[in-house]
Protein backbone atom coordinates (compact mmCIF):
# COMPACT_ATOMS: atom_id res chain seq x y z
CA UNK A 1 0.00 0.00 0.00
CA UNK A 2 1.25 3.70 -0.88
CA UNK A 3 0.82 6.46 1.19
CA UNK A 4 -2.73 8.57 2.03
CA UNK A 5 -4.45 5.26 3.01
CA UNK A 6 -7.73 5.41 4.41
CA UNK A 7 -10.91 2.74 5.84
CA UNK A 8 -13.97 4.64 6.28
CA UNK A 9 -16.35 3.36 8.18
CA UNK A 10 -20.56 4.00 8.37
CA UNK A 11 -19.45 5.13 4.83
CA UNK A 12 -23.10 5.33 3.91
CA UNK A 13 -23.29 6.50 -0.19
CA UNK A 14 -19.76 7.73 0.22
CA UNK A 15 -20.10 11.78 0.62
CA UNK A 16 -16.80 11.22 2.84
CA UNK A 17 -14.95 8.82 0.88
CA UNK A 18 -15.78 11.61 -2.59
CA UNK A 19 -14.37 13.86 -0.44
CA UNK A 20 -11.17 11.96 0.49
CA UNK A 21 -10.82 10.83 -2.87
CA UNK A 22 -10.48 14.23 -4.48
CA UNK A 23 -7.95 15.33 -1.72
CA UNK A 24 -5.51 12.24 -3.03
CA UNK A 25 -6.02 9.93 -0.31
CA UNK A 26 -6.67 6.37 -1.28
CA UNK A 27 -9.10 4.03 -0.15
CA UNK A 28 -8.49 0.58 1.54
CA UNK A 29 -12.07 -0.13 2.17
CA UNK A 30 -15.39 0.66 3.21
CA UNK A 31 -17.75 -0.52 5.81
CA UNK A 32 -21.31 0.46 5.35
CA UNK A 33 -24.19 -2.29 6.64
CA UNK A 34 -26.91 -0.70 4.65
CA UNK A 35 -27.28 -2.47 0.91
CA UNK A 36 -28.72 0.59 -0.87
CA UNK A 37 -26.61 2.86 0.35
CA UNK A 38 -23.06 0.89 -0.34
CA UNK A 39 -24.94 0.40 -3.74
CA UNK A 40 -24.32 3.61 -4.55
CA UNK A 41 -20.85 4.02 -2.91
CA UNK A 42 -20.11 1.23 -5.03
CA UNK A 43 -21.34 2.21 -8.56
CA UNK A 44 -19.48 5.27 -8.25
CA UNK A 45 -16.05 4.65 -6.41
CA UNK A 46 -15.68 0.99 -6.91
CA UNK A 47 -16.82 0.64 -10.62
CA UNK A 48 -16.74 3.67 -12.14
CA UNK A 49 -13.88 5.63 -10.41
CA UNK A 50 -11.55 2.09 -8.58
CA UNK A 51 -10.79 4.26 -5.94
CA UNK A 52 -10.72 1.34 -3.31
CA UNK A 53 -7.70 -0.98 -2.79
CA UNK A 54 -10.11 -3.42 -1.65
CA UNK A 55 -7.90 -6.63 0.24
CA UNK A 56 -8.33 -9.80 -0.92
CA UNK A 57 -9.82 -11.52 2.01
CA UNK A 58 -13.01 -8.69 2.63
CA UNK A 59 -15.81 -9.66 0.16
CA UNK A 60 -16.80 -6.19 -1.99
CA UNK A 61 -19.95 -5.89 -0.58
CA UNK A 62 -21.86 -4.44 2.59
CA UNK A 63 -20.75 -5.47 6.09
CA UNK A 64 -22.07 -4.92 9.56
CA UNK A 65 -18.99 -3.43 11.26
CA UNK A 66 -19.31 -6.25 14.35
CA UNK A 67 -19.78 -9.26 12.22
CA UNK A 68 -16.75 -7.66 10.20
CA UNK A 69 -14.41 -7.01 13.41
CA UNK A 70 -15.50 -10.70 15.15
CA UNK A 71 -14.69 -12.68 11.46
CA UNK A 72 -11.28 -10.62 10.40
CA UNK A 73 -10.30 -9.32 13.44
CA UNK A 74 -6.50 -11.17 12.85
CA UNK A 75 -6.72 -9.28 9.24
CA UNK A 76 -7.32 -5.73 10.73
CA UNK A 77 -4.33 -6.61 13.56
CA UNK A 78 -2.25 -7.43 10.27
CA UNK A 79 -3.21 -3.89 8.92
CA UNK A 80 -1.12 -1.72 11.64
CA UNK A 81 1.32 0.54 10.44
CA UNK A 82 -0.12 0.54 6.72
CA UNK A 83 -3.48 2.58 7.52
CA UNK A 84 -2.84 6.54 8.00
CA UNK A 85 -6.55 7.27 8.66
CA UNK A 86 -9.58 5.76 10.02
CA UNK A 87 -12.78 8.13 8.82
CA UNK A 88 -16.20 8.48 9.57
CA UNK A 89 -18.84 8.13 12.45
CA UNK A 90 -21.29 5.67 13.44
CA UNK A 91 -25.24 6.43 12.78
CA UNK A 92 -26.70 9.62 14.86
CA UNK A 93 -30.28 8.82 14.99
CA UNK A 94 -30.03 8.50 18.40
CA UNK A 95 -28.47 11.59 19.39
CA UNK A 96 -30.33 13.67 16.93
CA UNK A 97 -31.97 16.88 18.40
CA UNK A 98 -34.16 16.74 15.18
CA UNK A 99 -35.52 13.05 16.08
CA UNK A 100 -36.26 11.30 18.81
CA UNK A 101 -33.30 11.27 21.11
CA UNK A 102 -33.26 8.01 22.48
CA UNK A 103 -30.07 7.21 24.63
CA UNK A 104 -31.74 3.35 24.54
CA UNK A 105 -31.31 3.44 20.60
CA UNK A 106 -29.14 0.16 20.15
CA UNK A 107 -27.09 2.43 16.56
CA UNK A 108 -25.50 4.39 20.00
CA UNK A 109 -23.42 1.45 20.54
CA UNK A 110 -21.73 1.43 17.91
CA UNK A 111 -19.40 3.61 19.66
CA UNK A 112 -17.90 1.11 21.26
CA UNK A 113 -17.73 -1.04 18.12
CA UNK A 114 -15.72 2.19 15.93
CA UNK A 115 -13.37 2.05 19.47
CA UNK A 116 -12.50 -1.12 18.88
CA UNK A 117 -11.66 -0.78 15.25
CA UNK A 118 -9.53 2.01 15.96
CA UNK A 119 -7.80 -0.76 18.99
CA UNK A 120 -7.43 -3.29 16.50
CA UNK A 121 -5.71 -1.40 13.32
CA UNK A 122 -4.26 1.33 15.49
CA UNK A 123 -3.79 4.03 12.72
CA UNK A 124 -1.85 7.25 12.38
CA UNK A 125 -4.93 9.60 12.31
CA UNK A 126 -8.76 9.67 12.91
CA UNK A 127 -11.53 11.58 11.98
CA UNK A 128 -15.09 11.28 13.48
CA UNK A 129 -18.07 13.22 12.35
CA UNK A 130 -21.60 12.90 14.02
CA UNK A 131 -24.22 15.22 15.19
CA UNK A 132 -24.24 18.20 17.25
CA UNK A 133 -26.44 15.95 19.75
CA UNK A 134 -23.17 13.63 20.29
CA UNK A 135 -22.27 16.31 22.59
CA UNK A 136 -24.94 16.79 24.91
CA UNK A 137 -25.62 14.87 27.94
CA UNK A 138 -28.63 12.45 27.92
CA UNK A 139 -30.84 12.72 30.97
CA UNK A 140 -30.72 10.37 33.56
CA UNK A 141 -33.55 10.37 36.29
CA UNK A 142 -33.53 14.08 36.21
CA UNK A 143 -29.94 14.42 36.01
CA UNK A 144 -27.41 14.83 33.73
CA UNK A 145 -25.33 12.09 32.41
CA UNK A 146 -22.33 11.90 30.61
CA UNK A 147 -22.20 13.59 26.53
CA UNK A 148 -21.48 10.71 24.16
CA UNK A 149 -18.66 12.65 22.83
CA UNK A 150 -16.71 13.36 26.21
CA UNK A 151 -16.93 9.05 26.28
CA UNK A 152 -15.12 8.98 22.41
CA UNK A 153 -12.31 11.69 23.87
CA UNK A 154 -11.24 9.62 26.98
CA UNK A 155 -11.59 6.11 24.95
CA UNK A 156 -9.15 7.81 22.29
CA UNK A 157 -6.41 9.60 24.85
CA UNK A 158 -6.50 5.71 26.54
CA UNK A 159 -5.81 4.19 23.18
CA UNK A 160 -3.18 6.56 22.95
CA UNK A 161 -4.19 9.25 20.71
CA UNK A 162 -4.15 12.86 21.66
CA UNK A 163 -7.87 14.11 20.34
CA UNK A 164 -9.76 17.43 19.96
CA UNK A 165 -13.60 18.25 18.76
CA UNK A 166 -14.98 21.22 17.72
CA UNK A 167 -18.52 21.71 16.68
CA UNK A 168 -18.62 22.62 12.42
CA UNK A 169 -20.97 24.43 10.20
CA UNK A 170 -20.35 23.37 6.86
CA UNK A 171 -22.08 26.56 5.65
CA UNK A 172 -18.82 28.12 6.45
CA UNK A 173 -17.18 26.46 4.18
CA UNK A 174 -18.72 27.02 1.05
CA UNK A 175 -21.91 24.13 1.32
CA UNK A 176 -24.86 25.82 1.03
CA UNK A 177 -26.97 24.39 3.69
CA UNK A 178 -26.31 25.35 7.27
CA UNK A 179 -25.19 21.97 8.94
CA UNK A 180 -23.46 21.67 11.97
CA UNK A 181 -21.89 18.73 13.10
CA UNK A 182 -19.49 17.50 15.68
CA UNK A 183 -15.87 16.96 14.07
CA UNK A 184 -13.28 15.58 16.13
CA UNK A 185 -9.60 14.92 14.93
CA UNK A 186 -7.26 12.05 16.15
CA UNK A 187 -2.97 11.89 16.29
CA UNK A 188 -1.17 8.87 17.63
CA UNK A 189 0.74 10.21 20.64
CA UNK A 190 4.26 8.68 19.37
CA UNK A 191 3.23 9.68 15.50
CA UNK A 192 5.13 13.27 16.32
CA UNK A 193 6.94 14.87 19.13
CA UNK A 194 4.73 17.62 18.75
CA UNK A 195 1.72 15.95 17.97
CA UNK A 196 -0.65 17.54 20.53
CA UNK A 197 -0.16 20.76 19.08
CA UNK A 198 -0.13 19.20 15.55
CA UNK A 199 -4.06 17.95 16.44
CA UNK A 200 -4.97 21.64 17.98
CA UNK A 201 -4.11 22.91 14.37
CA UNK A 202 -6.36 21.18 12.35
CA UNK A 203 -9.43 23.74 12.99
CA UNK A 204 -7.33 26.61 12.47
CA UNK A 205 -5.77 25.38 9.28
CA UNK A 206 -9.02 24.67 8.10
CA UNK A 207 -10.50 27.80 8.67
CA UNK A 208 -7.73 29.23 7.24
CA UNK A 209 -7.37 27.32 4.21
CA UNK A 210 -11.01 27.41 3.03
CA UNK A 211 -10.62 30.72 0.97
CA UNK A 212 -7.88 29.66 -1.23
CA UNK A 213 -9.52 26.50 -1.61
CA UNK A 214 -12.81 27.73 -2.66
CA UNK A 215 -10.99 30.06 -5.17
CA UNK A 216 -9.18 27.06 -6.87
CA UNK A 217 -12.79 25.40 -7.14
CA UNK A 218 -14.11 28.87 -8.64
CA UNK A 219 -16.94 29.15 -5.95
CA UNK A 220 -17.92 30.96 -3.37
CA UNK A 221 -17.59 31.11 0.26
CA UNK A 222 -21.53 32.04 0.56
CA UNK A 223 -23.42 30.16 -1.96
CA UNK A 224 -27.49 30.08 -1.58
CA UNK A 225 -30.05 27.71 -2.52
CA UNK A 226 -30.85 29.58 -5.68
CA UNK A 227 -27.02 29.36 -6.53
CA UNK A 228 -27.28 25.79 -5.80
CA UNK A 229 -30.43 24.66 -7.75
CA UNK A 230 -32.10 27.21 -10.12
CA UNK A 231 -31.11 25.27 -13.07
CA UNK A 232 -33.05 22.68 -12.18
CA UNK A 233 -36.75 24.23 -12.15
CA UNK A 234 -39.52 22.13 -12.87
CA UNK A 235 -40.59 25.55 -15.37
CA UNK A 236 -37.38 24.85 -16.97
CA UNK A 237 -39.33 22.44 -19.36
CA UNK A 238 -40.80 18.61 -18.25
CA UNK A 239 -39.36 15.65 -20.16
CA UNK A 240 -39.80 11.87 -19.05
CA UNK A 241 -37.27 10.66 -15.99
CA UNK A 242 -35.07 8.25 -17.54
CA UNK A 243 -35.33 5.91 -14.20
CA UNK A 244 -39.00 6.30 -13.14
CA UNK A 245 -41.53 5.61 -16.53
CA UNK A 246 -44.42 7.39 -15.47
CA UNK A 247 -42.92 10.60 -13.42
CA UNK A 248 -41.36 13.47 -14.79
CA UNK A 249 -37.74 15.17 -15.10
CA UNK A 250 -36.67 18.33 -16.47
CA UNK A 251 -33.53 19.20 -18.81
CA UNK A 252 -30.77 21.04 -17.98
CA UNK A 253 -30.54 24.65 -19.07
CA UNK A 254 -27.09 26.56 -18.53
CA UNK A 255 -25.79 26.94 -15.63
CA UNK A 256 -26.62 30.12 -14.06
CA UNK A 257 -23.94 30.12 -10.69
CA UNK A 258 -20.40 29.36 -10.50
CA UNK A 259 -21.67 26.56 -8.14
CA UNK A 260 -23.55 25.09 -10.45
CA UNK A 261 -20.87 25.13 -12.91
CA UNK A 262 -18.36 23.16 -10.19
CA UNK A 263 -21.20 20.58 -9.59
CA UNK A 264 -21.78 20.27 -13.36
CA UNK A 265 -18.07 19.21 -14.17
CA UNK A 266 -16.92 16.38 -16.02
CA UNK A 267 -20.76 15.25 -16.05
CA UNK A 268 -22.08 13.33 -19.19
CA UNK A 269 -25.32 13.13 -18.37
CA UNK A 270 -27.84 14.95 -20.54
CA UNK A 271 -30.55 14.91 -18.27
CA UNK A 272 -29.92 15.33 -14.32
CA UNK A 273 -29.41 11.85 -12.66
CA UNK A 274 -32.36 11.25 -9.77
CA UNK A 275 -33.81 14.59 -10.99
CA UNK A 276 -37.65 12.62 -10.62
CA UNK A 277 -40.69 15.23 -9.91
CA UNK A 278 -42.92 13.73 -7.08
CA UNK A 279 -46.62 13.59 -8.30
CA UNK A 280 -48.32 15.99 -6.15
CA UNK A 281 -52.15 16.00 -5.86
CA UNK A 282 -53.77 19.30 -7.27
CA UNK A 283 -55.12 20.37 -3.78
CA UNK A 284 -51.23 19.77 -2.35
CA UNK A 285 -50.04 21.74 -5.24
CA UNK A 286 -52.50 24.56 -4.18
CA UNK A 287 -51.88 24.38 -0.88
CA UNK A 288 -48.02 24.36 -1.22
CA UNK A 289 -48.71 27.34 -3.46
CA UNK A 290 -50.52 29.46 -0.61
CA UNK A 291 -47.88 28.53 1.98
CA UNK A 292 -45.40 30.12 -0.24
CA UNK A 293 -47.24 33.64 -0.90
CA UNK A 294 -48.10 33.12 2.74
CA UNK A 295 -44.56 33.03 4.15
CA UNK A 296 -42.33 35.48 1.21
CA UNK A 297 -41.09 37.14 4.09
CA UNK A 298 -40.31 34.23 6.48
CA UNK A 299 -38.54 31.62 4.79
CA UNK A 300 -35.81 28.96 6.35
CA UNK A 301 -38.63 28.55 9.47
CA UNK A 302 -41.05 25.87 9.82
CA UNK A 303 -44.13 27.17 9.21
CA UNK A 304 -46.38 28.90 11.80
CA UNK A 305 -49.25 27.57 13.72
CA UNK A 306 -51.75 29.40 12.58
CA UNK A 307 -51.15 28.24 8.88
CA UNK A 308 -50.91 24.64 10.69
CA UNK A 309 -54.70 25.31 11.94
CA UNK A 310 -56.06 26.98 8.05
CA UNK A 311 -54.60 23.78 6.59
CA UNK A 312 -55.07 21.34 9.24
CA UNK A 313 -51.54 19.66 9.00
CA UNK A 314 -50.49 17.86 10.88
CA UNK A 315 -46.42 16.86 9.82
CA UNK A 316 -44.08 17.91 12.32
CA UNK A 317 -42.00 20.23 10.22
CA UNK A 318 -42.44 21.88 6.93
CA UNK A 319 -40.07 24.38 5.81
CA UNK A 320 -40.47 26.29 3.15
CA UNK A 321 -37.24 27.16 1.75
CA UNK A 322 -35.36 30.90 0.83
CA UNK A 323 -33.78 31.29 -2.92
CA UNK A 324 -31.51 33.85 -1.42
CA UNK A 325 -30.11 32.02 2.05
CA UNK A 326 -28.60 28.73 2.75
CA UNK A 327 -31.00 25.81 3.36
CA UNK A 328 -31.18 24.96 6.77
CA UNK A 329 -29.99 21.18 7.64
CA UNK A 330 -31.84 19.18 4.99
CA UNK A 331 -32.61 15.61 6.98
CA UNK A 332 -33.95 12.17 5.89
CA UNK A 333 -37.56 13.64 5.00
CA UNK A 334 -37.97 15.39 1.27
CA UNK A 335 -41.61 16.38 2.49
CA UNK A 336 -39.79 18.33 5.00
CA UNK A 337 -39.40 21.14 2.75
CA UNK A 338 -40.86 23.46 0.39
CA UNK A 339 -39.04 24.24 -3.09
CA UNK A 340 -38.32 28.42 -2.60
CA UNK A 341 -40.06 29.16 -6.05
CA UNK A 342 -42.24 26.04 -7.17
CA UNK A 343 -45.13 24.10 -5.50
CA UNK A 344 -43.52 21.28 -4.50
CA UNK A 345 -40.61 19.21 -2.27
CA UNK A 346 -37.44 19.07 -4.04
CA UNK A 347 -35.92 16.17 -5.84
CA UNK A 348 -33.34 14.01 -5.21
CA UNK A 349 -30.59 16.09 -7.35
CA UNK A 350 -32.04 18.97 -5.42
CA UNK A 351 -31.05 17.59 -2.26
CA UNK A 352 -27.64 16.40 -3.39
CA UNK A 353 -26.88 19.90 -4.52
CA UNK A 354 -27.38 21.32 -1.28
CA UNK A 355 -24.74 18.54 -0.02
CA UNK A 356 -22.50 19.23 -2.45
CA UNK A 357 -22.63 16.46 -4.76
CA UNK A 358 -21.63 16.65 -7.73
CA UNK A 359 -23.84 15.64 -11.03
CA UNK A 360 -21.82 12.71 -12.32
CA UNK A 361 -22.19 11.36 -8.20
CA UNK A 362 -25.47 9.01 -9.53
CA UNK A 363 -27.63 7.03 -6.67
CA UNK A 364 -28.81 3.64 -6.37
CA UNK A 365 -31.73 2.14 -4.93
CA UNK A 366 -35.30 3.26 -4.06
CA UNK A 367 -36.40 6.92 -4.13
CA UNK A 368 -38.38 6.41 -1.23
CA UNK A 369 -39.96 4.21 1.14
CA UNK A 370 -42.16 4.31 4.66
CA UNK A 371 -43.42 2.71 7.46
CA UNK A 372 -41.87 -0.35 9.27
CA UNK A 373 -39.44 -0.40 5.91
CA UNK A 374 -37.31 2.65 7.14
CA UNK A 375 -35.89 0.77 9.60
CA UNK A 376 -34.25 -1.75 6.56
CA UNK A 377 -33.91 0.26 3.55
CA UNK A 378 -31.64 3.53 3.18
CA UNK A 379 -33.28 5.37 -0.20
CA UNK A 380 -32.01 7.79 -2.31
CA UNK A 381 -32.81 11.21 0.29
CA UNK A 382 -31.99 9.56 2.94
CA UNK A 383 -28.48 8.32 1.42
CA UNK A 384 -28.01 12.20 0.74
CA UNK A 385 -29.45 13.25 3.89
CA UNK A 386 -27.26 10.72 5.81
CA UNK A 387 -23.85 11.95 4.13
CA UNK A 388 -20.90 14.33 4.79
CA UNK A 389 -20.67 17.23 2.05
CA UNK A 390 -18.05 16.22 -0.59
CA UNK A 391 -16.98 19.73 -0.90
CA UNK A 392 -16.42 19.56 3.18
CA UNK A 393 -14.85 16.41 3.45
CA UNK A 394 -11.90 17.38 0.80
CA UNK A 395 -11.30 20.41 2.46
CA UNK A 396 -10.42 18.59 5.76
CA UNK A 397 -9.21 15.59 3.43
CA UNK A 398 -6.68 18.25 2.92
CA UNK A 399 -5.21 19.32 6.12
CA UNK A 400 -5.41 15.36 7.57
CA UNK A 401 -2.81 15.22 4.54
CA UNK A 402 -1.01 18.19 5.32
CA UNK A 403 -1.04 16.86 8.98
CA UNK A 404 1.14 13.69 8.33
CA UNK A 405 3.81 15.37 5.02
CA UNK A 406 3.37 18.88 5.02
């Protein structure tokens, strides 16, 4: 193996491992339990761009991380020394504010089973993402107990890595969606002499890299939802989705932001991939229509309660959105959210723009699904709404580099 090695694991559709990828590190492998999702990581990183190195004993396909560490456990010990970077962050629906925070949620275990990954293949750096909830205390009887995150620091340091977290908006760095999330950065203790200071550096770098970097990518620091997706208007024209017989897409039109014109890149496709209307009923379209006269001068919020009581809805949150500010955090949920110009949610391309995807980044799977299913199947929003920002993830792909040759 060559330098820049990476295994990122909860890779989901690989918004991390794009990320990585672009900032010249190279992939080892990926663990990601859900089918769909490592569908998609797969037909885009594994076929299409053979990013992964993948070893000869782990089968190319999904894994549960503890079936994975209890089967090859000897294989990972054999990996030490030859992995610079362990990436990514176990599942956060239990420590989302924006769900139900459930401290009983079995996904909050798999803290312990990332610790032990990092125990078995010891590598020279780690990055964790997760939530801003990972950092809050649950509630115990009335008292406090003990933030998730404070658990992750004090396993590290005892594994013998100094650690540091910060809380992240990737709207700062050039994602347009506001979406803060809990980043915390890993060095082995005898990687550098100075390693403890080398760790404290990595926000500051970042911060202070992010201009030049967006200049190179000829984009801009601030870039809005109508930056992100006005190309994509459903009054741009209808034409049939190439995926779905039945719904409808639209064609592209030029590009009218320099954002849209770094997404575009080096895409082949002539009609936007995933870019599948949902077929609103007439009295939804009418009603989405209202909302959006209704609130021209309160966008980003979720909608107010007496327009909750006219329309007798019921949803927990409906947000319809602002062409001229960042989206707020887009989640799992496309009903979530009103288009800023046009009657309806947005579309799967819609979402990945406001992630950062880019256009040739195609996904796999089912558009949607409900009920008792959502606890089995990962589709297409929720792949997007699940990931780390491309455009984020190179940027800090960048300084982890930096971090071990610069």
């Amino acid at each position: 193996m060559g330098k820049l090695n990476y295994i990122d694991l909860f890779s989901g559709c690989g918004g991390l491992s794009l990320g990585l990828h672009n900032a010249g590190w190279n992939g080892v492998f990926a663990i990601e339990k859900n089918k769909d999702a490592f569908k998609t990581l797969h037909y885009n990183l594994i076929k299409n761009k053979n990013h992964f190195n993948w070893p000869e004993w782990l089968p190319v396909n999904e894994h549960d991380i503890n079936s994975l560490i209890e089967t090859y456990s000897d294989e990972l010990i054999r990996l030490r020394g030859k992995i610079n970077l362990i990436a990514g962050g176990p599942p956060c629906q239990g420590f989302s504010m924006a769900g139900r925070r459930d401290e009983s949620d079995e996904r909050n275990n798999l803290i312990n089973s990332y610790i032990k990954f990092v125990e078995l293949v010891k590598p020279d750096l780690i990055f964790f993402e997760n939530v801003r909830g990972f950092t809050i205390e649950f509630k115990k009887n009335q008292e406090k107990g003990i933030a998730y995150s404070k658990l992750v620091l004090n396993s590290l340091d005892n594994l013998g890595y100094y650690v540091q977290g910060k809380l992240i908006d990737f709207a700062d760095f050039g994602v347009p969606q506001k979406r803060t999330r809990f980043i915390l950065v890993g060095v082995k203790k005898e990687l550098k002499q100075s390693s403890q200071e080398f760790v404290s550096s990595f926000f500051s770098e970042l911060e202070n890299n992010k201009f030049n970097f967006l200049k190179s990518k000829k984009i801009n620091l601030k870039n809005s939802v109508e930056d992100a997706i006005s190309d994509l208007r459903q009054i741009n024209g209808q034409i049939e989705c190439p995926d779905s017989p039945g719904f409808k897409s639209s064609p592209y039109i030029e590009a009218e932001s320099k954002y849209q014109k770094y997404l575009r890149k080096y895409n082949k496709f002539l009609i936007p991939d995933s870019h599948r209307f949902a077929k609103h009923q007439n009295t939804t379209i009418s009603k989405f229509k209202n909302i959006l006269e209704l609130t021209e001068n309160r966008r980003n919020y979720d909608i107010s309660s007496d327009i909750r009581l006219h329309y007798n809805i019921k949803k927990h949150t409906i947000i319809p959105l602002s062409k001229d500010e960042r989206s707020p955090t887009i989640t799992t949920l496309p009903d979530d959210y009103i288009h800023y110009c046009e009657p309806r949610i947005l579309t799967v391309r819609e979402y990945a723009r406001l992630q950062s995807f880019p256009d040739w980044y195609t996904f796999q799977g089912k558009y949607t699904t409900g009920g008792k299913l959502r606890k089995y199947e990962v589709p297409r929003y929720s792949q997007i709404g699940n990931a780390i920002p491309p455009l984020f993830a190179e940027q800090a792909g960048e300084i982890l580099k930096s971090m071990l040759y610069g």
